[in-house]
PDB file of N, CA and C in Angstrom:
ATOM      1  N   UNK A   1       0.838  -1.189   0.000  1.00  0.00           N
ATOM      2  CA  UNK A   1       0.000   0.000   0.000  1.00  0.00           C
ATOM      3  C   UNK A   1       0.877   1.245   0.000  1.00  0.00           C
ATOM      4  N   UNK A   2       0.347   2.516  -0.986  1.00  0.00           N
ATOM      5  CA  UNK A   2       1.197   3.492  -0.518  1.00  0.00           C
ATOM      6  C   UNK A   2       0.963   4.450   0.567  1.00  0.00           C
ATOM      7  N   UNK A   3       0.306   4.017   1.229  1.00  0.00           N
ATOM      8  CA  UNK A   3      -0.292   4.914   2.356  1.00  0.00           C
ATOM      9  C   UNK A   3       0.744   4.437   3.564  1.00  0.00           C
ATOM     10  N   UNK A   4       1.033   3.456   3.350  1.00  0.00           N
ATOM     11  CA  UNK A   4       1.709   2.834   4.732  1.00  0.00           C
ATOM     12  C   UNK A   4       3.355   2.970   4.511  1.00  0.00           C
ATOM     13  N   UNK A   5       3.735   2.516   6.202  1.00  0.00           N
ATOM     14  CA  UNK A   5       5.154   3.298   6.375  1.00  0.00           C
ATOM     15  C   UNK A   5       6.143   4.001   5.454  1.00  0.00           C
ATOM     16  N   UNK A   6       6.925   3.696   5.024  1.00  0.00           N
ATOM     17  CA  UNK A   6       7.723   5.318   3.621  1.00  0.00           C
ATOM     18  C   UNK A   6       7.003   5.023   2.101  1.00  0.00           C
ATOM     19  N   UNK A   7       6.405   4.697   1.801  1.00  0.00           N
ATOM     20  CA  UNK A   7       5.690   4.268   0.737  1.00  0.00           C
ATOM     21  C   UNK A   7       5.019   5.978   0.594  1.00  0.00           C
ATOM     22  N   UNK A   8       4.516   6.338   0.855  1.00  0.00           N
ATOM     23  CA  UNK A   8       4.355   7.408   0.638  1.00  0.00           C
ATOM     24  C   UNK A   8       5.572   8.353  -0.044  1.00  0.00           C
ATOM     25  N   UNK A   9       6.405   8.447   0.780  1.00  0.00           N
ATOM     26  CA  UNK A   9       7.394   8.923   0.479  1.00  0.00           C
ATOM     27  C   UNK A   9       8.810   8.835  -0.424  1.00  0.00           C
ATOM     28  N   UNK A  10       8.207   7.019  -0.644  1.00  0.00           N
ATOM     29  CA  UNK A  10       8.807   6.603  -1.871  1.00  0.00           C
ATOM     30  C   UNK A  10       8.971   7.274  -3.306  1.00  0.00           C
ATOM     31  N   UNK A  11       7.100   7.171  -3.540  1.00  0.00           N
ATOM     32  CA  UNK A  11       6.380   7.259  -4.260  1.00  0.00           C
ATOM     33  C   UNK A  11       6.312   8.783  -4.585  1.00  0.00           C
ATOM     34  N   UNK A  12       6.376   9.537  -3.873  1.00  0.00           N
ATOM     35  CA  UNK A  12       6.714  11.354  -3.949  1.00  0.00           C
ATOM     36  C   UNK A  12       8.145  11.746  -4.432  1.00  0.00           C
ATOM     37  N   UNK A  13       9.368  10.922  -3.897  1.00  0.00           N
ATOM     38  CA  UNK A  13      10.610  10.817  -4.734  1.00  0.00           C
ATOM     39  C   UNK A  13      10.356  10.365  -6.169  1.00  0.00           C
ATOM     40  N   UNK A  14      10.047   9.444  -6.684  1.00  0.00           N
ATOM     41  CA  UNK A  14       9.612   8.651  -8.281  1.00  0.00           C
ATOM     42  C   UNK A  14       8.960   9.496  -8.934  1.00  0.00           C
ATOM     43  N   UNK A  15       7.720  10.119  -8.086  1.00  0.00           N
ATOM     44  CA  UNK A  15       6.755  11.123  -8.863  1.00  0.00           C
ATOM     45  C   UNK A  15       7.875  12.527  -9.233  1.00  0.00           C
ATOM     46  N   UNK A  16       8.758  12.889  -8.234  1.00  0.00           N
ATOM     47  CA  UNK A  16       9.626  13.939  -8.800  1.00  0.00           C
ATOM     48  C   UNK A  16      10.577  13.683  -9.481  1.00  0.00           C
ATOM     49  N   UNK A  17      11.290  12.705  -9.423  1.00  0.00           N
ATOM     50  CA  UNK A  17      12.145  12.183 -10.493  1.00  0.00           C
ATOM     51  C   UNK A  17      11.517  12.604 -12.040  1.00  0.00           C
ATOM     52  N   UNK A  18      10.236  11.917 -12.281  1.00  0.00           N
ATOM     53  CA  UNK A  18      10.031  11.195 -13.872  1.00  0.00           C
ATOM     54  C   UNK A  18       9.097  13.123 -14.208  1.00  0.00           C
ATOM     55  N   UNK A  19       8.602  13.408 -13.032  1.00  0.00           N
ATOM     56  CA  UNK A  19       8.714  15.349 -13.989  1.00  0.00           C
ATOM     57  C   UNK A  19       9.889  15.836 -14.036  1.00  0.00           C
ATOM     58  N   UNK A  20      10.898  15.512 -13.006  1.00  0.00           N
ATOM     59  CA  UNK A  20      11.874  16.167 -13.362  1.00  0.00           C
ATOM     60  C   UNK A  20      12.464  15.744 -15.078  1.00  0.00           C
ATOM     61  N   UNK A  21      12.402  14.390 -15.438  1.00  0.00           N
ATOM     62  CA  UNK A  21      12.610  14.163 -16.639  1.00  0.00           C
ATOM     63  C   UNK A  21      12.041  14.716 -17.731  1.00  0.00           C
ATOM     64  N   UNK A  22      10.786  14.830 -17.453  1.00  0.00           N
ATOM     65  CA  UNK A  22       9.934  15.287 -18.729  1.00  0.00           C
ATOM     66  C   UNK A  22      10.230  16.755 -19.167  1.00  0.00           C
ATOM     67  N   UNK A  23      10.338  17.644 -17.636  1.00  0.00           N
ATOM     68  CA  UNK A  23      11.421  18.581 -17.828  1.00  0.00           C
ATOM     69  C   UNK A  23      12.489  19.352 -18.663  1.00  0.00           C
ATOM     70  N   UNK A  24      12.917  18.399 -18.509  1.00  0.00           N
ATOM     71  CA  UNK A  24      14.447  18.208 -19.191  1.00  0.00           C
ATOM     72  C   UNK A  24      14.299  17.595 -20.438  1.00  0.00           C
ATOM     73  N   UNK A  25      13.071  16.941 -20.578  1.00  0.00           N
ATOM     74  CA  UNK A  25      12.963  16.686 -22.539  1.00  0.00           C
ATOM     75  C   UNK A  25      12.351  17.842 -23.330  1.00  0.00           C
ATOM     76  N   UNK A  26      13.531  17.748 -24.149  1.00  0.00           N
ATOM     77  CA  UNK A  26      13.339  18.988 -25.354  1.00  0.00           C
ATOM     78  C   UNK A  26      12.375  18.940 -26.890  1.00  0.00           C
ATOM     79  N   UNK A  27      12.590  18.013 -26.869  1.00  0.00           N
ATOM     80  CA  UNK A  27      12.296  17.339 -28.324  1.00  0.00           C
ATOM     81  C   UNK A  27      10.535  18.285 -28.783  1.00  0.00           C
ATOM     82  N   UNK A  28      10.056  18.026 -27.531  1.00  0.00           N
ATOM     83  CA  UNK A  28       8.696  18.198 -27.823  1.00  0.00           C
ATOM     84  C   UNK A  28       8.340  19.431 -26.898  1.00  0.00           C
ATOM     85  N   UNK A  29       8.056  20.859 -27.230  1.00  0.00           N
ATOM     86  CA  UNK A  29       7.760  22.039 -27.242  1.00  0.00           C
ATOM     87  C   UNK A  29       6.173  21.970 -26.946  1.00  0.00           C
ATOM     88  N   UNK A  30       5.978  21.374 -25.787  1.00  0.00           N
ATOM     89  CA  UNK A  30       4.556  21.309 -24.604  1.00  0.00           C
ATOM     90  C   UNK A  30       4.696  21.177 -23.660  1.00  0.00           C
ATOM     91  N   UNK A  31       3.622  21.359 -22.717  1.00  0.00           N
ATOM     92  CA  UNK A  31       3.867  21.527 -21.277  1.00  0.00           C
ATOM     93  C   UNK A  31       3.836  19.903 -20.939  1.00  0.00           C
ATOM     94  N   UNK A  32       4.366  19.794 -19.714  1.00  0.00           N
ATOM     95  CA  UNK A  32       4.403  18.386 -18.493  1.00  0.00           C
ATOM     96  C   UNK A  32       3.275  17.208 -18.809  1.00  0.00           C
ATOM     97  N   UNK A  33       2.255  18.157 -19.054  1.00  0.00           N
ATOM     98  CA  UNK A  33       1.013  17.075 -19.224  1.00  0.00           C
ATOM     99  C   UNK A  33       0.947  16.832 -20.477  1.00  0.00           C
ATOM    100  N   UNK A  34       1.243  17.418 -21.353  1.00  0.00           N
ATOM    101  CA  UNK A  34       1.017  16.621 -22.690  1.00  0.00           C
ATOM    102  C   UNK A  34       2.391  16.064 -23.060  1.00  0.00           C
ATOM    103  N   UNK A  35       3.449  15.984 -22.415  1.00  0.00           N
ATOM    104  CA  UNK A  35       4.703  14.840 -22.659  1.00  0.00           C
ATOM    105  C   UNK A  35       4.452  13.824 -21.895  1.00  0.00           C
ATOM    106  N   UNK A  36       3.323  14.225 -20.801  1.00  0.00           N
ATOM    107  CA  UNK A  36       3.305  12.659 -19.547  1.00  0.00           C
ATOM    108  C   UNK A  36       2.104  11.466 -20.670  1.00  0.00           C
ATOM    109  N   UNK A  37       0.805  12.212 -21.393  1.00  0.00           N
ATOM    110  CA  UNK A  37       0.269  11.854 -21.894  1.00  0.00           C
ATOM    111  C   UNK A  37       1.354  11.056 -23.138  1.00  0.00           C
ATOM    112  N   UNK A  38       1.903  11.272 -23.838  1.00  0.00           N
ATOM    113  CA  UNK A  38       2.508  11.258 -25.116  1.00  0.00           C
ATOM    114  C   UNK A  38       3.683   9.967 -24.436  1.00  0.00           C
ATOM    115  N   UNK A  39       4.354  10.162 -23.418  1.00  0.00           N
ATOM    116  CA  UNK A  39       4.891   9.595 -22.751  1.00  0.00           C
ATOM    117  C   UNK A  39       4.515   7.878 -22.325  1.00  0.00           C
ATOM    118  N   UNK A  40       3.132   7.692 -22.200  1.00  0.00           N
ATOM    119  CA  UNK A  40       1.939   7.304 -22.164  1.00  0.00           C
ATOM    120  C   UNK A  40       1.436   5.843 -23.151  1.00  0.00           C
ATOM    121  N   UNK A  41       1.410   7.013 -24.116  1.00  0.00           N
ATOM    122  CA  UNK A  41       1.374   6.276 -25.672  1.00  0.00           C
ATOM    123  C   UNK A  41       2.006   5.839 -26.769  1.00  0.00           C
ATOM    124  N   UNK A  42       3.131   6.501 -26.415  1.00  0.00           N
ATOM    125  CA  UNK A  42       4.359   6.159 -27.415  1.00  0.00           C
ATOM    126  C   UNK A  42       5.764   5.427 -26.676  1.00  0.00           C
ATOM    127  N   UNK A  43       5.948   4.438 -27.057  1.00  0.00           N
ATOM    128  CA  UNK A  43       6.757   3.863 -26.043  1.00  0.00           C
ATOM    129  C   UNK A  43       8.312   4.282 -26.613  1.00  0.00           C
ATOM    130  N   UNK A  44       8.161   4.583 -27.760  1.00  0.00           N
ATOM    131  CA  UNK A  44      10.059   5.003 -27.946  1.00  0.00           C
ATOM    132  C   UNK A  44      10.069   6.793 -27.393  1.00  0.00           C
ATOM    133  N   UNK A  45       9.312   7.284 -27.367  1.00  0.00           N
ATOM    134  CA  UNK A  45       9.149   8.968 -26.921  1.00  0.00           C
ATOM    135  C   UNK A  45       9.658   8.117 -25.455  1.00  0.00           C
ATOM    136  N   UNK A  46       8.885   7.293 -24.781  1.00  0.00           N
ATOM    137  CA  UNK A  46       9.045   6.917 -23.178  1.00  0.00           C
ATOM    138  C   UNK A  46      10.064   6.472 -23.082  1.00  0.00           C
ATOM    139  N   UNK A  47      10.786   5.745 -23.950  1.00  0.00           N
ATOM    140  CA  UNK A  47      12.351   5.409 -23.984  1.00  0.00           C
ATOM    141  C   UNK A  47      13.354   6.156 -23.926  1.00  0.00           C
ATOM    142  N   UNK A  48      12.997   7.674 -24.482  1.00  0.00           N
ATOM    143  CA  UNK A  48      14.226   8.712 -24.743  1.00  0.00           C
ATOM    144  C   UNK A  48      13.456   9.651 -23.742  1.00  0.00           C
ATOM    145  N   UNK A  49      12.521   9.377 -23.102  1.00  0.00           N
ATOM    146  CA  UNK A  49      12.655  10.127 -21.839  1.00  0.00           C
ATOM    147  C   UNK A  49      13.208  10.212 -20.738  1.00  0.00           C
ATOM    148  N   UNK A  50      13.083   8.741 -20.399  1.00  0.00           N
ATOM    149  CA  UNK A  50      13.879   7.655 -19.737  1.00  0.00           C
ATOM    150  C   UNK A  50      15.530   7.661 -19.719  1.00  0.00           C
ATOM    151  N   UNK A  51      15.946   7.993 -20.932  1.00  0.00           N
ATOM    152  CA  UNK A  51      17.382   7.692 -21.071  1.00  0.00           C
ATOM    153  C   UNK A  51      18.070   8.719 -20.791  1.00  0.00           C
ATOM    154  N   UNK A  52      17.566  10.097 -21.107  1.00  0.00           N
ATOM    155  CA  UNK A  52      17.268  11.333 -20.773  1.00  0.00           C
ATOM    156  C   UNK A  52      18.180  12.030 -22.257  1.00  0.00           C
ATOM    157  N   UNK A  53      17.858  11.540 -23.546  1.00  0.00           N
ATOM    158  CA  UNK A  53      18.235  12.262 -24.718  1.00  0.00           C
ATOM    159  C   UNK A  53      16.780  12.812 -25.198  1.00  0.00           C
ATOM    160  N   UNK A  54      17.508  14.623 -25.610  1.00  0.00           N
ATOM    161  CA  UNK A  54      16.703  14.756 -26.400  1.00  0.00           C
ATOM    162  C   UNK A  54      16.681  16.852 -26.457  1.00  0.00           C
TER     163      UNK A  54
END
């Protein structure tokens, strides 16, 4: 569960990590939510997000 002991707090590190990535991807000239969406659906966009080129 993430409610229970650091799970919470796990899960708030990971969640800032992967914006911090989307961030930092260039490629695509939109805000956070439409690279998390796109991110989402396209699995090589999610690959070079991941890897952090771009």
């Amino acid at each position: 569960r993430i409610r229970a002991g650091y799970a919470p707090h796990n899960m708030a590190v990971i969640r800032h990590m992967a914006l911090n990535l989307l961030s930092r991807e260039s490629s695509a000239k939109v805000g956070k939510k439409a690279k998390r969406l796109k991110a989402g659906w396209d699995n090589t966009y999610l690959t070079k997000v991941l890897a952090g080129a771009g």
